[in-house]
C-alpha atoms as a PDB file:
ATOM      1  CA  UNK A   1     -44.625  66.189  27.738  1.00  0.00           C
ATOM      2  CA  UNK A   2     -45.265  65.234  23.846  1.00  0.00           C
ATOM      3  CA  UNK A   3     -42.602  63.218  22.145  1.00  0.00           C
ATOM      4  CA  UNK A   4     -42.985  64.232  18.827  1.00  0.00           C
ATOM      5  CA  UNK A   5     -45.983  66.667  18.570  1.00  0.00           C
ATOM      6  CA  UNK A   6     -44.863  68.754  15.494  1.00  0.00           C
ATOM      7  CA  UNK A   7     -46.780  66.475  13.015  1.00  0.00           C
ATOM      8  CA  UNK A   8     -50.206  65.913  11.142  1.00  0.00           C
ATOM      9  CA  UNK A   9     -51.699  64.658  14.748  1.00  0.00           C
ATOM     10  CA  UNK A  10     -49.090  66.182  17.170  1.00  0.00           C
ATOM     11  CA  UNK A  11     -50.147  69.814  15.905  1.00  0.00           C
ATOM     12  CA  UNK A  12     -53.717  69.044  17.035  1.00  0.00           C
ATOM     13  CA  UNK A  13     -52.573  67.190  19.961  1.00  0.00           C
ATOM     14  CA  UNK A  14     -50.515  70.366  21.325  1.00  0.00           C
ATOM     15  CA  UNK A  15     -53.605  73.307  20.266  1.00  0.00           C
ATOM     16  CA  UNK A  16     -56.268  70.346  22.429  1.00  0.00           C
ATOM     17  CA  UNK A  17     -53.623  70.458  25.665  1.00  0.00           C
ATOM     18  CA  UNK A  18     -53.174  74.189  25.569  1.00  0.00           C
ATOM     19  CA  UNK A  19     -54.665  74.263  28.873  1.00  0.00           C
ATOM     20  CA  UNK A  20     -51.653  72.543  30.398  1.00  0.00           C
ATOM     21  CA  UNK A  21     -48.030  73.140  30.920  1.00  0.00           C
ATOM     22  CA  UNK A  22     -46.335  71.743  28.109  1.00  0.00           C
ATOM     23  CA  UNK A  23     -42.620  70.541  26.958  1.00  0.00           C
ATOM     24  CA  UNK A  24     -42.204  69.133  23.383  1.00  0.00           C
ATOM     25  CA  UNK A  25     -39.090  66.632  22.879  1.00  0.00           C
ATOM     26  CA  UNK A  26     -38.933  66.873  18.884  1.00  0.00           C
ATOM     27  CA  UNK A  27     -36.263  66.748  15.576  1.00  0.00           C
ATOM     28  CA  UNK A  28     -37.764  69.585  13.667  1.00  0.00           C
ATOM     29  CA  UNK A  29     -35.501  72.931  14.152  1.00  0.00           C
ATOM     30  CA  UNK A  30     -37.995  75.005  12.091  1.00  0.00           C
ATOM     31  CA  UNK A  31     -41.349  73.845  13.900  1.00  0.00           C
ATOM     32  CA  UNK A  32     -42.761  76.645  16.369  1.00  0.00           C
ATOM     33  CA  UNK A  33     -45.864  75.438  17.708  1.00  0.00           C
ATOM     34  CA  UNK A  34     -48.131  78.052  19.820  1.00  0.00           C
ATOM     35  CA  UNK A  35     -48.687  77.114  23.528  1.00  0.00           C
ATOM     36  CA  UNK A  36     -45.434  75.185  24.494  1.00  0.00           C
ATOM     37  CA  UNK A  37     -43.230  75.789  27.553  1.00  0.00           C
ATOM     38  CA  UNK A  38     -40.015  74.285  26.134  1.00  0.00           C
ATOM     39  CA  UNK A  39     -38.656  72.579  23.099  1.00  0.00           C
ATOM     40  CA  UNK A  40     -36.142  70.379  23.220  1.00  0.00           C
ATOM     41  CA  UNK A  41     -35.018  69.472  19.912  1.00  0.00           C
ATOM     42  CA  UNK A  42     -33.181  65.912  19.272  1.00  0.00           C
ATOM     43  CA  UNK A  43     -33.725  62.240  17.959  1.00  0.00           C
ATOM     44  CA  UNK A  44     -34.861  59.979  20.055  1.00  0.00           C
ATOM     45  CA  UNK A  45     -31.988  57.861  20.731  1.00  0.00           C
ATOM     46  CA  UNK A  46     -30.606  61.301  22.297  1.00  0.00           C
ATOM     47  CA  UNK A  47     -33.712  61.013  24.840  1.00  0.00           C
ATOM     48  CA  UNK A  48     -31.249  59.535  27.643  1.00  0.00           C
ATOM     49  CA  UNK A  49     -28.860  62.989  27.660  1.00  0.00           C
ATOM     50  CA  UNK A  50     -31.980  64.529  28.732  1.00  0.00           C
ATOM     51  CA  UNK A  51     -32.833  62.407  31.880  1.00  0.00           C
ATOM     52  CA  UNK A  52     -31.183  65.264  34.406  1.00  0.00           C
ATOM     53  CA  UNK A  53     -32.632  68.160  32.439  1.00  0.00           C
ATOM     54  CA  UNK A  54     -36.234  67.053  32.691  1.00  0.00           C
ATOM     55  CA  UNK A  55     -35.815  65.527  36.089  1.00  0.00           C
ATOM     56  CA  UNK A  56     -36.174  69.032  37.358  1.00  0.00           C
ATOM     57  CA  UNK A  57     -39.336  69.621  36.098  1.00  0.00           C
ATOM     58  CA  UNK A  58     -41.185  66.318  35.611  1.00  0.00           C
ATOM     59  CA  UNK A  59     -44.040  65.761  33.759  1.00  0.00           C
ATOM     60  CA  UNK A  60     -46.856  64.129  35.378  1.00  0.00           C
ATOM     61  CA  UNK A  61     -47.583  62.398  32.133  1.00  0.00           C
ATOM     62  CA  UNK A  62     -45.473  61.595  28.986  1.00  0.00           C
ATOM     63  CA  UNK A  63     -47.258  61.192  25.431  1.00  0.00           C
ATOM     64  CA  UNK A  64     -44.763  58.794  23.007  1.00  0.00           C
ATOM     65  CA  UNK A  65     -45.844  59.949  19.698  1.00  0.00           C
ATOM     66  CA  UNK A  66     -42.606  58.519  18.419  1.00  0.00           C
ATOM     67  CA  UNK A  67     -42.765  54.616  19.335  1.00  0.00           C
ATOM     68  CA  UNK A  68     -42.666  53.002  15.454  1.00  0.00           C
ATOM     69  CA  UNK A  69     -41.082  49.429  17.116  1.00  0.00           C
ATOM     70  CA  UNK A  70     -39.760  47.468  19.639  1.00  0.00           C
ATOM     71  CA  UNK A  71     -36.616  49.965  19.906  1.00  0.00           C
ATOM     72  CA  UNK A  72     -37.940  52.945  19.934  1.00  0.00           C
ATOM     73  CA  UNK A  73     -40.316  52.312  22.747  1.00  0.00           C
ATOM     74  CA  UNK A  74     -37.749  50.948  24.802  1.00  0.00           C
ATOM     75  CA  UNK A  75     -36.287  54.272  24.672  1.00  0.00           C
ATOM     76  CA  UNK A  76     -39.187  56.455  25.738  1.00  0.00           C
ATOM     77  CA  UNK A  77     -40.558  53.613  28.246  1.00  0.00           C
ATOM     78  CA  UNK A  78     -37.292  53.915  30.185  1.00  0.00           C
ATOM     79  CA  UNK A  79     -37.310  57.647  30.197  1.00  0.00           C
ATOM     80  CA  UNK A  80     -40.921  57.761  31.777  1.00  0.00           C
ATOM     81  CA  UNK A  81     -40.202  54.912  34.250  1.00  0.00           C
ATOM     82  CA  UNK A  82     -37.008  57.294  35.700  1.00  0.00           C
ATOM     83  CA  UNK A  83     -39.472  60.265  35.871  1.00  0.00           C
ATOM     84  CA  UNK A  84     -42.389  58.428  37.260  1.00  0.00           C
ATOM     85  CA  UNK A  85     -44.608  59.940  35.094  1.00  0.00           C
ATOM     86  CA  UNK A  86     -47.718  58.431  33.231  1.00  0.00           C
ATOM     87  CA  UNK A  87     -46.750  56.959  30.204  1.00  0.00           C
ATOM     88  CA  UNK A  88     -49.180  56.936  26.822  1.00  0.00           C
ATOM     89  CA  UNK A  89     -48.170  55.321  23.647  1.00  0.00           C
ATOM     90  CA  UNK A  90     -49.638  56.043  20.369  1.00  0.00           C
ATOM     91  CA  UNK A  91     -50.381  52.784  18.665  1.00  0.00           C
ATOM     92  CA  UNK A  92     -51.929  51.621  15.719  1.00  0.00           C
ATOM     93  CA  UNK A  93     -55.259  49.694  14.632  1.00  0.00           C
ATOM     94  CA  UNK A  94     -52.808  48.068  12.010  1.00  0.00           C
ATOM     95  CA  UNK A  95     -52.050  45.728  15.359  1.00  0.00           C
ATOM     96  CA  UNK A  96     -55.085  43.442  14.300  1.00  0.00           C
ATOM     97  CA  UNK A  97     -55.255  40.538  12.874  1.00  0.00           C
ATOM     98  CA  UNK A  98     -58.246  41.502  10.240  1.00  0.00           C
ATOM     99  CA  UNK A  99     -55.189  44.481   9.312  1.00  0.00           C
ATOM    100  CA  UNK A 100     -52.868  41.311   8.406  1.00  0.00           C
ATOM    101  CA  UNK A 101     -55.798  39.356   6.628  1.00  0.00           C
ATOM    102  CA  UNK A 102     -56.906  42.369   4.419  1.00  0.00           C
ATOM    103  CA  UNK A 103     -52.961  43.089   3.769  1.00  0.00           C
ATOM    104  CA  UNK A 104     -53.478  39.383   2.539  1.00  0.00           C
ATOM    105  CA  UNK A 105     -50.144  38.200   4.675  1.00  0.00           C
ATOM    106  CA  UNK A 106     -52.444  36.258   7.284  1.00  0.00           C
ATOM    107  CA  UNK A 107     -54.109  33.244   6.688  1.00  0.00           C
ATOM    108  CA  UNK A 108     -58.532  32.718   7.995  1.00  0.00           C
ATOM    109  CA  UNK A 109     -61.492  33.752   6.792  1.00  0.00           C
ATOM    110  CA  UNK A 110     -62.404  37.677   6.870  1.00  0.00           C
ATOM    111  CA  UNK A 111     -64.322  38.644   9.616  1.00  0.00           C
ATOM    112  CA  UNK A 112     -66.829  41.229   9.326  1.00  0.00           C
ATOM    113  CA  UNK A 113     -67.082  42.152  13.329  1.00  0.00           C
ATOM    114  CA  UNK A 114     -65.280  45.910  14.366  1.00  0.00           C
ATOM    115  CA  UNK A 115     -62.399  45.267  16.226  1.00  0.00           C
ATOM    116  CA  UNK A 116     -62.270  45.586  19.830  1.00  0.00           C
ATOM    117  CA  UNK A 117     -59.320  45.909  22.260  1.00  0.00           C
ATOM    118  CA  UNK A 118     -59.579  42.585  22.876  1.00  0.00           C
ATOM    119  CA  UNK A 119     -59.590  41.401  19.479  1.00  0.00           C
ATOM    120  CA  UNK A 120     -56.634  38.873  18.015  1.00  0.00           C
ATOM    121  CA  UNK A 121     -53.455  40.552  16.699  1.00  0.00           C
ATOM    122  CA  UNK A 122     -51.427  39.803  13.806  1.00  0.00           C
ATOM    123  CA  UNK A 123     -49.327  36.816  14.030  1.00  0.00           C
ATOM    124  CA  UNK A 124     -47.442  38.326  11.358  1.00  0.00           C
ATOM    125  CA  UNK A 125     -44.710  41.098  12.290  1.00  0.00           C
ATOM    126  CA  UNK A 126     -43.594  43.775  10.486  1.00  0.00           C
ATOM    127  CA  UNK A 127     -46.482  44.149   7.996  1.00  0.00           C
ATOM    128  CA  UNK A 128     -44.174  46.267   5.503  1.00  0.00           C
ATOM    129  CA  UNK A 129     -41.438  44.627   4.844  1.00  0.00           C
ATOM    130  CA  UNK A 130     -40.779  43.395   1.024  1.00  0.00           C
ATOM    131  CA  UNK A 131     -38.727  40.596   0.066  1.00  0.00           C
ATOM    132  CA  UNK A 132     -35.880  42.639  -0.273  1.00  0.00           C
ATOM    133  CA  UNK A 133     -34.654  45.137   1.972  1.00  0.00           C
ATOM    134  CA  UNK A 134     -35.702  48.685   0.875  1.00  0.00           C
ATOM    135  CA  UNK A 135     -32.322  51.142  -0.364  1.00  0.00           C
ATOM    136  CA  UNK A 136     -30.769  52.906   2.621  1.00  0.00           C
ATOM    137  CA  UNK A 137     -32.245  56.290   0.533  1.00  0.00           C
ATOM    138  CA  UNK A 138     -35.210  55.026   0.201  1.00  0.00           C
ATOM    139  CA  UNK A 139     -37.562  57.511   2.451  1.00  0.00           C
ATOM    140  CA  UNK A 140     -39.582  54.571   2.928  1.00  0.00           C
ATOM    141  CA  UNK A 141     -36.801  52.537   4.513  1.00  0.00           C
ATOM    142  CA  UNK A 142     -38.772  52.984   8.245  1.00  0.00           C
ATOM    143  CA  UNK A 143     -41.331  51.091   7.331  1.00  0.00           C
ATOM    144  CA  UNK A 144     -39.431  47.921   6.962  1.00  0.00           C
ATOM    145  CA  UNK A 145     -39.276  48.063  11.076  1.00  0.00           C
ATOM    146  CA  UNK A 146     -42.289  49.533  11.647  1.00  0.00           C
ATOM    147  CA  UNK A 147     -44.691  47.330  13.737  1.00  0.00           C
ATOM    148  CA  UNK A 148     -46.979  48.676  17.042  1.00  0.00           C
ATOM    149  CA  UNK A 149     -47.479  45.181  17.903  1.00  0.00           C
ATOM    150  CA  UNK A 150     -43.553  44.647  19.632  1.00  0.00           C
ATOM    151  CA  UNK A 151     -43.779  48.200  21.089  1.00  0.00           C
ATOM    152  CA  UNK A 152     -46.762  47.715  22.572  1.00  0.00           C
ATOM    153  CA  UNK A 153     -45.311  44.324  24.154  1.00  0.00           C
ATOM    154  CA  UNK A 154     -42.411  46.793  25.781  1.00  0.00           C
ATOM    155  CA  UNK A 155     -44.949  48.958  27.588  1.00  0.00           C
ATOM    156  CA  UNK A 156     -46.914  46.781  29.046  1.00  0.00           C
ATOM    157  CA  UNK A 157     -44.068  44.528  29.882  1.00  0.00           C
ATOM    158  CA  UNK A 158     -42.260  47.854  31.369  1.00  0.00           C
ATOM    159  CA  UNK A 159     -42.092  47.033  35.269  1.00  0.00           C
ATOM    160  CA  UNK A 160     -43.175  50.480  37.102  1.00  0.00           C
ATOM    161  CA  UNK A 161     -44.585  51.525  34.404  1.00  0.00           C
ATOM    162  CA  UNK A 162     -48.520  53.112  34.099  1.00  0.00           C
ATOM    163  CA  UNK A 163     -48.991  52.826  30.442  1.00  0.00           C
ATOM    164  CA  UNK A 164     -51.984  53.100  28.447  1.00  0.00           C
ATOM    165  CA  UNK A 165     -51.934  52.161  24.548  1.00  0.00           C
ATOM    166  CA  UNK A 166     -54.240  54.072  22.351  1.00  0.00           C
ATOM    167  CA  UNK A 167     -54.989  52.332  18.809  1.00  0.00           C
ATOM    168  CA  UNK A 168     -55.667  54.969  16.112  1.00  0.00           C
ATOM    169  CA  UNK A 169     -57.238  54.500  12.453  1.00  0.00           C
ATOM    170  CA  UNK A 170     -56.480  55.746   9.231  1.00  0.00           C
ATOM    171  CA  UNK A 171     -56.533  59.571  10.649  1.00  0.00           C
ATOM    172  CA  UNK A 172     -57.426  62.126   7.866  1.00  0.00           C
ATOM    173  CA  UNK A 173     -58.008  66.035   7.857  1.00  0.00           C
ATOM    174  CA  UNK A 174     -56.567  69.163   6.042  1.00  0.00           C
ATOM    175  CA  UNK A 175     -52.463  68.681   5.890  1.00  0.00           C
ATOM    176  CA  UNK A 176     -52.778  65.138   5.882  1.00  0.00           C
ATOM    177  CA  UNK A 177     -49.043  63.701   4.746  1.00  0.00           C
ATOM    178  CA  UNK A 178     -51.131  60.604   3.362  1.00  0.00           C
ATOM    179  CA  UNK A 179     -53.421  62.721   1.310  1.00  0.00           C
ATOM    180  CA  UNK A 180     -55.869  60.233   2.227  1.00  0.00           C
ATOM    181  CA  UNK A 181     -58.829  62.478   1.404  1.00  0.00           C
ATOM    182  CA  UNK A 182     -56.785  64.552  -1.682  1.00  0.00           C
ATOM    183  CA  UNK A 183     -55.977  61.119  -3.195  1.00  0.00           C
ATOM    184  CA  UNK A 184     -59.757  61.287  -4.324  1.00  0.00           C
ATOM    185  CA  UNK A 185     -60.116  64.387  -5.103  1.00  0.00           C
ATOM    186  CA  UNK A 186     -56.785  64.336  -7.279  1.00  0.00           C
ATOM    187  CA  UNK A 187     -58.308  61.491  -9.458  1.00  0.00           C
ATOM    188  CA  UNK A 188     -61.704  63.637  -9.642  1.00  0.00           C
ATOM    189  CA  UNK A 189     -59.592  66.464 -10.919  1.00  0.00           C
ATOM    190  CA  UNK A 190     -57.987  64.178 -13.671  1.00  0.00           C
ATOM    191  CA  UNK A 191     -60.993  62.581 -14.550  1.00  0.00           C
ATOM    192  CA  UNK A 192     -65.213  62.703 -15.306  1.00  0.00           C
ATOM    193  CA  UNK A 193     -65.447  59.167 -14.321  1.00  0.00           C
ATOM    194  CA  UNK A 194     -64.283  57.136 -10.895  1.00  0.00           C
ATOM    195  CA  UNK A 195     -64.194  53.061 -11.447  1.00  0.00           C
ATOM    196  CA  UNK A 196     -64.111  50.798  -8.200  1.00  0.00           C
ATOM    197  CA  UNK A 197     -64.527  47.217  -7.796  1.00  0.00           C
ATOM    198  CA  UNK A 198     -68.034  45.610  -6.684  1.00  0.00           C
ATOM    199  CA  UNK A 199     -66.427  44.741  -3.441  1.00  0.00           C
ATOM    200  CA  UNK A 200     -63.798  47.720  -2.520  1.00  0.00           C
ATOM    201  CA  UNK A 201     -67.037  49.645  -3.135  1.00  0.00           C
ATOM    202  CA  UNK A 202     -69.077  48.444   0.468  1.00  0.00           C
ATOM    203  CA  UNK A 203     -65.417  47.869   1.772  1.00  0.00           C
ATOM    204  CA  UNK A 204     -65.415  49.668   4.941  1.00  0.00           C
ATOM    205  CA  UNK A 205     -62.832  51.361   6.934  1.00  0.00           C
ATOM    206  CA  UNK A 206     -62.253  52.942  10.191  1.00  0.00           C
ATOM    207  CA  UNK A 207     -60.738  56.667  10.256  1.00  0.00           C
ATOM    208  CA  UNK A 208     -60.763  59.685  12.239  1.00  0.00           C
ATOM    209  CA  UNK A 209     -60.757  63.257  11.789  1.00  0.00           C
ATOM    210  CA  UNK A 210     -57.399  64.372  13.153  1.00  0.00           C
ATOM    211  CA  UNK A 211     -59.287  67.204  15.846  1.00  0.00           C
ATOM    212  CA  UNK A 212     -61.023  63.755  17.389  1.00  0.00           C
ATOM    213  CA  UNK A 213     -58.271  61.826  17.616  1.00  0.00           C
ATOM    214  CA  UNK A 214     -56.399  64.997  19.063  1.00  0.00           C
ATOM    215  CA  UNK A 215     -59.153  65.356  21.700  1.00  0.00           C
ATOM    216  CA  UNK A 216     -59.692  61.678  22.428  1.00  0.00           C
ATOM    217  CA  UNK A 217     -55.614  61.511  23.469  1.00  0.00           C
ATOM    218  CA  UNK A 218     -55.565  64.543  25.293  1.00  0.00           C
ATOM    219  CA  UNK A 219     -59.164  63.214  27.511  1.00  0.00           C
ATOM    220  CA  UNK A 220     -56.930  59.991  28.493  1.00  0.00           C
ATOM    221  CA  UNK A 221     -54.319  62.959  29.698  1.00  0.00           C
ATOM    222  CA  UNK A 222     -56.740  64.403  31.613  1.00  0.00           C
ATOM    223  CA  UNK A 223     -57.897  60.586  32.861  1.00  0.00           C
ATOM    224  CA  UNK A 224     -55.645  60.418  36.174  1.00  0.00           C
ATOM    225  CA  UNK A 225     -56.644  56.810  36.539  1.00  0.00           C
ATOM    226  CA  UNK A 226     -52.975  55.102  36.158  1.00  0.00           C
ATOM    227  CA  UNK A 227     -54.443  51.374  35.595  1.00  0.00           C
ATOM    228  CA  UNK A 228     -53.235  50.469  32.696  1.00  0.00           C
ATOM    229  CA  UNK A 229     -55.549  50.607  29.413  1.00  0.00           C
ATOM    230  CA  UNK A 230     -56.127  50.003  25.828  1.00  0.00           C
ATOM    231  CA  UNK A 231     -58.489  52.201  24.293  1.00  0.00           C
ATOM    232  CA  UNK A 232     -59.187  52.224  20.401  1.00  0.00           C
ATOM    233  CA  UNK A 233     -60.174  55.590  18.638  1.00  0.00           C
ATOM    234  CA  UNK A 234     -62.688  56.099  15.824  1.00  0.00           C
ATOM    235  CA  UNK A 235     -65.223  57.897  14.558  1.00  0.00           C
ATOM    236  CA  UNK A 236     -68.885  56.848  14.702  1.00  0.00           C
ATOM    237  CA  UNK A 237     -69.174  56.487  10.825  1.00  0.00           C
ATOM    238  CA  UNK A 238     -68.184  53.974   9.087  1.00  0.00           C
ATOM    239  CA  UNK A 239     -69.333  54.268   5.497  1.00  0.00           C
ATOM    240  CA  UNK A 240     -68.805  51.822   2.526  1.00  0.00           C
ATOM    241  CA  UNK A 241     -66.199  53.302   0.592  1.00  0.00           C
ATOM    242  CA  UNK A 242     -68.682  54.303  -2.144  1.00  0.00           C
ATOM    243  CA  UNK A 243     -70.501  56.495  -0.079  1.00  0.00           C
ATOM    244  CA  UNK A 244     -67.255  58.055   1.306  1.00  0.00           C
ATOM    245  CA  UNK A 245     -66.389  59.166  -2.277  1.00  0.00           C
ATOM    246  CA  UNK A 246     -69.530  60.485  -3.125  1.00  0.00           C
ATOM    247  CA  UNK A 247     -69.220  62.332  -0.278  1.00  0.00           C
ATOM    248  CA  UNK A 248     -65.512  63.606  -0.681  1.00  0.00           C
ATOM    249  CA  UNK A 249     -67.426  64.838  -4.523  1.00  0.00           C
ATOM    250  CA  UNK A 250     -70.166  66.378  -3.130  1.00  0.00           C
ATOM    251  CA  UNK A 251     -67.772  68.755  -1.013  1.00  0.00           C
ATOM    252  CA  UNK A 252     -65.451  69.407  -3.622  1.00  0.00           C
ATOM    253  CA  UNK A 253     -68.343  69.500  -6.204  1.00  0.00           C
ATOM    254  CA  UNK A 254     -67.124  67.136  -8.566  1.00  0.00           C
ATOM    255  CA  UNK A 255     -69.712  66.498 -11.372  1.00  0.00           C
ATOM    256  CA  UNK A 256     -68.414  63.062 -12.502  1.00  0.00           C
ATOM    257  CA  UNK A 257     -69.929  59.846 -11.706  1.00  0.00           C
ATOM    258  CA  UNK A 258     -68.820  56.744  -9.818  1.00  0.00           C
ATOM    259  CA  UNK A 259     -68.868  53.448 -11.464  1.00  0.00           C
ATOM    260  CA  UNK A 260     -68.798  50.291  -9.484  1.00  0.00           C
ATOM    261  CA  UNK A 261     -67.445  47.568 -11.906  1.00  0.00           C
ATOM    262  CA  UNK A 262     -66.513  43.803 -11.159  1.00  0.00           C
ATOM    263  CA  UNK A 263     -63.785  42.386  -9.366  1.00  0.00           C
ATOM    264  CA  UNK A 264     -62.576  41.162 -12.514  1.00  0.00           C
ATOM    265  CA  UNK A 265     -61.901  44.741 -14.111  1.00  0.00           C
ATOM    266  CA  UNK A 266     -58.813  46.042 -13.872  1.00  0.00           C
ATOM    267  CA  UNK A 267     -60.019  49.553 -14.158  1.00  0.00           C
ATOM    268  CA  UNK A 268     -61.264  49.753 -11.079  1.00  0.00           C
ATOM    269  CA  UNK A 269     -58.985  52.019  -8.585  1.00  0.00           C
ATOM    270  CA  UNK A 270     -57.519  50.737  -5.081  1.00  0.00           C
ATOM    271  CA  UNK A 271     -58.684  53.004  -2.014  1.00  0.00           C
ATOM    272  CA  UNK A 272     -56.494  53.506  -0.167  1.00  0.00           C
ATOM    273  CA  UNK A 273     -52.397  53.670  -1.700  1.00  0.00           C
ATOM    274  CA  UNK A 274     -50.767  52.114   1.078  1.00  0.00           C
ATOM    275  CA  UNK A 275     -52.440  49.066   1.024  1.00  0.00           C
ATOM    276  CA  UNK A 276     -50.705  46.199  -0.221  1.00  0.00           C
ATOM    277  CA  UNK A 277     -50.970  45.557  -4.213  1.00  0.00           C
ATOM    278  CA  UNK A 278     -53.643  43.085  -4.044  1.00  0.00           C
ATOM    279  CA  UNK A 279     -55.681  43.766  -0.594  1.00  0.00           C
ATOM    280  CA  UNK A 280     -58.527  41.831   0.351  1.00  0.00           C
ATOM    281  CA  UNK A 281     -61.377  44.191   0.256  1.00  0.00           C
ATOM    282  CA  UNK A 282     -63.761  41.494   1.747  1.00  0.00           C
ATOM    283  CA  UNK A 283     -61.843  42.354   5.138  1.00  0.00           C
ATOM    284  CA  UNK A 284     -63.701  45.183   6.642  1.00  0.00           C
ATOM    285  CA  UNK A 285     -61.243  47.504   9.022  1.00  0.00           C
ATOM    286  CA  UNK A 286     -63.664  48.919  11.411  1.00  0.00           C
ATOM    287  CA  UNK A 287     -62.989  49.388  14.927  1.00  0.00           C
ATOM    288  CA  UNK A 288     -65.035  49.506  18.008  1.00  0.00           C
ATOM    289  CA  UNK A 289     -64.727  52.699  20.259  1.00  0.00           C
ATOM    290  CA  UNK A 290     -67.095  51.865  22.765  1.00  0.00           C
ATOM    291  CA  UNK A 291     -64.578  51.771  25.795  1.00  0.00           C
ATOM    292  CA  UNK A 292     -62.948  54.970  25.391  1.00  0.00           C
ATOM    293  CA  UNK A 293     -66.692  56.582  25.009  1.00  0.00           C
ATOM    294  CA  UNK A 294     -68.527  54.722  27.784  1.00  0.00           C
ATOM    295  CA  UNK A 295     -64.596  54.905  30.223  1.00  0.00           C
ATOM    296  CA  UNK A 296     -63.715  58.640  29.206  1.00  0.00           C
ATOM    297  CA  UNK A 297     -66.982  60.111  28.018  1.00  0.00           C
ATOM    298  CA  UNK A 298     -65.364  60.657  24.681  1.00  0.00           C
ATOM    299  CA  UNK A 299     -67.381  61.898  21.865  1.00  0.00           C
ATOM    300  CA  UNK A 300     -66.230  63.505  18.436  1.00  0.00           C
ATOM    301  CA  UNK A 301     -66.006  67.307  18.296  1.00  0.00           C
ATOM    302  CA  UNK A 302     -65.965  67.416  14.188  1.00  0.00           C
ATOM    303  CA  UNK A 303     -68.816  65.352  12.307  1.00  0.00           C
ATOM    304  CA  UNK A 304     -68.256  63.713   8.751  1.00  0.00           C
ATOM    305  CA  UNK A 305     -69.189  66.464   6.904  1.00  0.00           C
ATOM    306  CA  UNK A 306     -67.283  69.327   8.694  1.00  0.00           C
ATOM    307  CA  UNK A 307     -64.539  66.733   8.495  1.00  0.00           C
ATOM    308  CA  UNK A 308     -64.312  66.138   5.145  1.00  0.00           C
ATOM    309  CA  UNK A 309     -65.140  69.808   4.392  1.00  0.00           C
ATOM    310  CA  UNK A 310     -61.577  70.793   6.220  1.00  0.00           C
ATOM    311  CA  UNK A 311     -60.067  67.615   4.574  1.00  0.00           C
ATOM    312  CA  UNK A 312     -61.027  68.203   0.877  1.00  0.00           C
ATOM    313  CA  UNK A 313     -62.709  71.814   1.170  1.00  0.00           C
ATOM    314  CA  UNK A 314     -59.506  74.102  -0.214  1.00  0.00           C
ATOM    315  CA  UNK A 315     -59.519  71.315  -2.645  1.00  0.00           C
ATOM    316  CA  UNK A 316     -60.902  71.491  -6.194  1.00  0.00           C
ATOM    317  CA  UNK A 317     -61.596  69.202  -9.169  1.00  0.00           C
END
């Protein structure tokens, strides 16, 4: 059973477990995804009118796609405790403390090592959260209580409960909702010339093509070891951000050129947008995926190139 699964990830999630018997627990009325048993469409905080319905037919393992905070996992933790199934949460690498040093709201020196799962987290909650509260319309206004780090704390806190965590990147592929990839090619298509700063330029980051990330969570679904785990997910490459624009161009077959300037000049773009307004690019964001590839076997299905290619390739400048 996928909470969520009608997403950017939870599309390829539900097309990499088509081998199984699955149930979808979901919001979206319209979505229709191939290969699943039963929908059951409602928020979250509904999931407890369900108990009886899927106590007939449990699953032997529960994916929480949907745990943004403390609340929220509660929720789904409780509901896969009662059905004694296998319980994996969706996390975030944005748990670490170099995420909270290159946001610039935690104090040390950078380090340049790849996180591991055993790595310090933020001391900082909440990474998102302005000064002011955001607008009740603001679409945005989730983020203020967004933070992995206190749902994590609920499942593995859970009593009964065999949960593993899995830590994701910055996950990027063709209908990404963060146009992570696009936001490149967009500013190819306005201009001849790219700027970026001296250091956001051998800045590097960890991401993963959504197909791997799909494949590594539905290996730890096949994984009927019910000890309870924390496996990050990433792809092999980790490129200075330079080279990952000059490779986004040579897909989309931009002609321009790209200009690393100082620091200093404020012409020189920001990777990624949802970084704070003045990130520390000196803090690498890599990740370690050793365990996952030496405990499951995992390895990536879709290379850089072919990744970027489905990213950016119906793309043009």
């Amino acid at each position: 059973m996928v909470l969520g699964g009608t997403g950017f990830i939870g599309k390829r999630l539900v097309a990499a477990l088509n081998v199984h018997r699955l149930a979808l627990f979901h919001r979206n009325p319209t979505a229709d995804p191939q290969d699943v048993h039963d929908h059951v469409i409602g928020n979250l905080s509904d999931l407890p009118k369900f108990q009886a319905q899927f106590e007939l037919d449990r699953p032997d393992v529960v994916v929480d796609m949907l745990a943004q905070n403390a609340a929220c996992a509660r929720l789904s933790t409780q509901f896969a405790t009662a059905l004694g199934s296998r319980y994996i949460m969706i996390s975030s690498s944005s748990v670490y403390r170099q995420y909270g040093v290159f946001l610039g709201i935690e104090g040390g020196a950078p380090s340049t090592d790849p996180a591991t799962e055993k790595s310090a987290l933020r001391a900082r909650l909440f990474p998102y959260r302005q000064a002011l509260p955001r607008r009740p319309d603001d679409p945005q206004k989730w983020m203020d209580d967004y933070d992995k780090i206190p749902a994590e704390e609920v499942c593995r806190s859970h009593p009964g409960l065999a949960a593993t965590i899995m830590r994701l990147p910055m996950v990027y592929g063709s209908n990404d909702p963060d146009n992570r990839v696009g936001e490149y090619v967009e500013a190819m298509r306005r201009n001849s010339e790219i700027r970026i700063t001296e250091t956001a330029a051998g800045w590097r980051n960890a991401r993963g093509h959504v197909d791997n990330v799909a494949r590594a969570i539905a290996m730890t679904v096949d994984n009927e070891n019910t000890e309870p785990q924390i496996y990050n997910v990433a792809d092999a490459a980790s490129i200075p951000e330079a080279e990952w624009i000059e490779r986004i161009a040579k897909i989309v077959g931009w002609n321009g050129r790209l200009v690393v300037v100082p620091d200093s000049d404020p012409t020189g773009i920001k990777p990624i947008s949802e970084a704070s307004h003045n990130p520390n690019y000196h803090q690498d964001l890599r990740l370690s995926s050793e365990r996952i590839r030496t405990v499951l076997g995992y390895s990536e299905v879709v290379e850089l190139e072919p990744g970027l290619q489905d990213a950016a390739g119906h793309l043009s400048p």
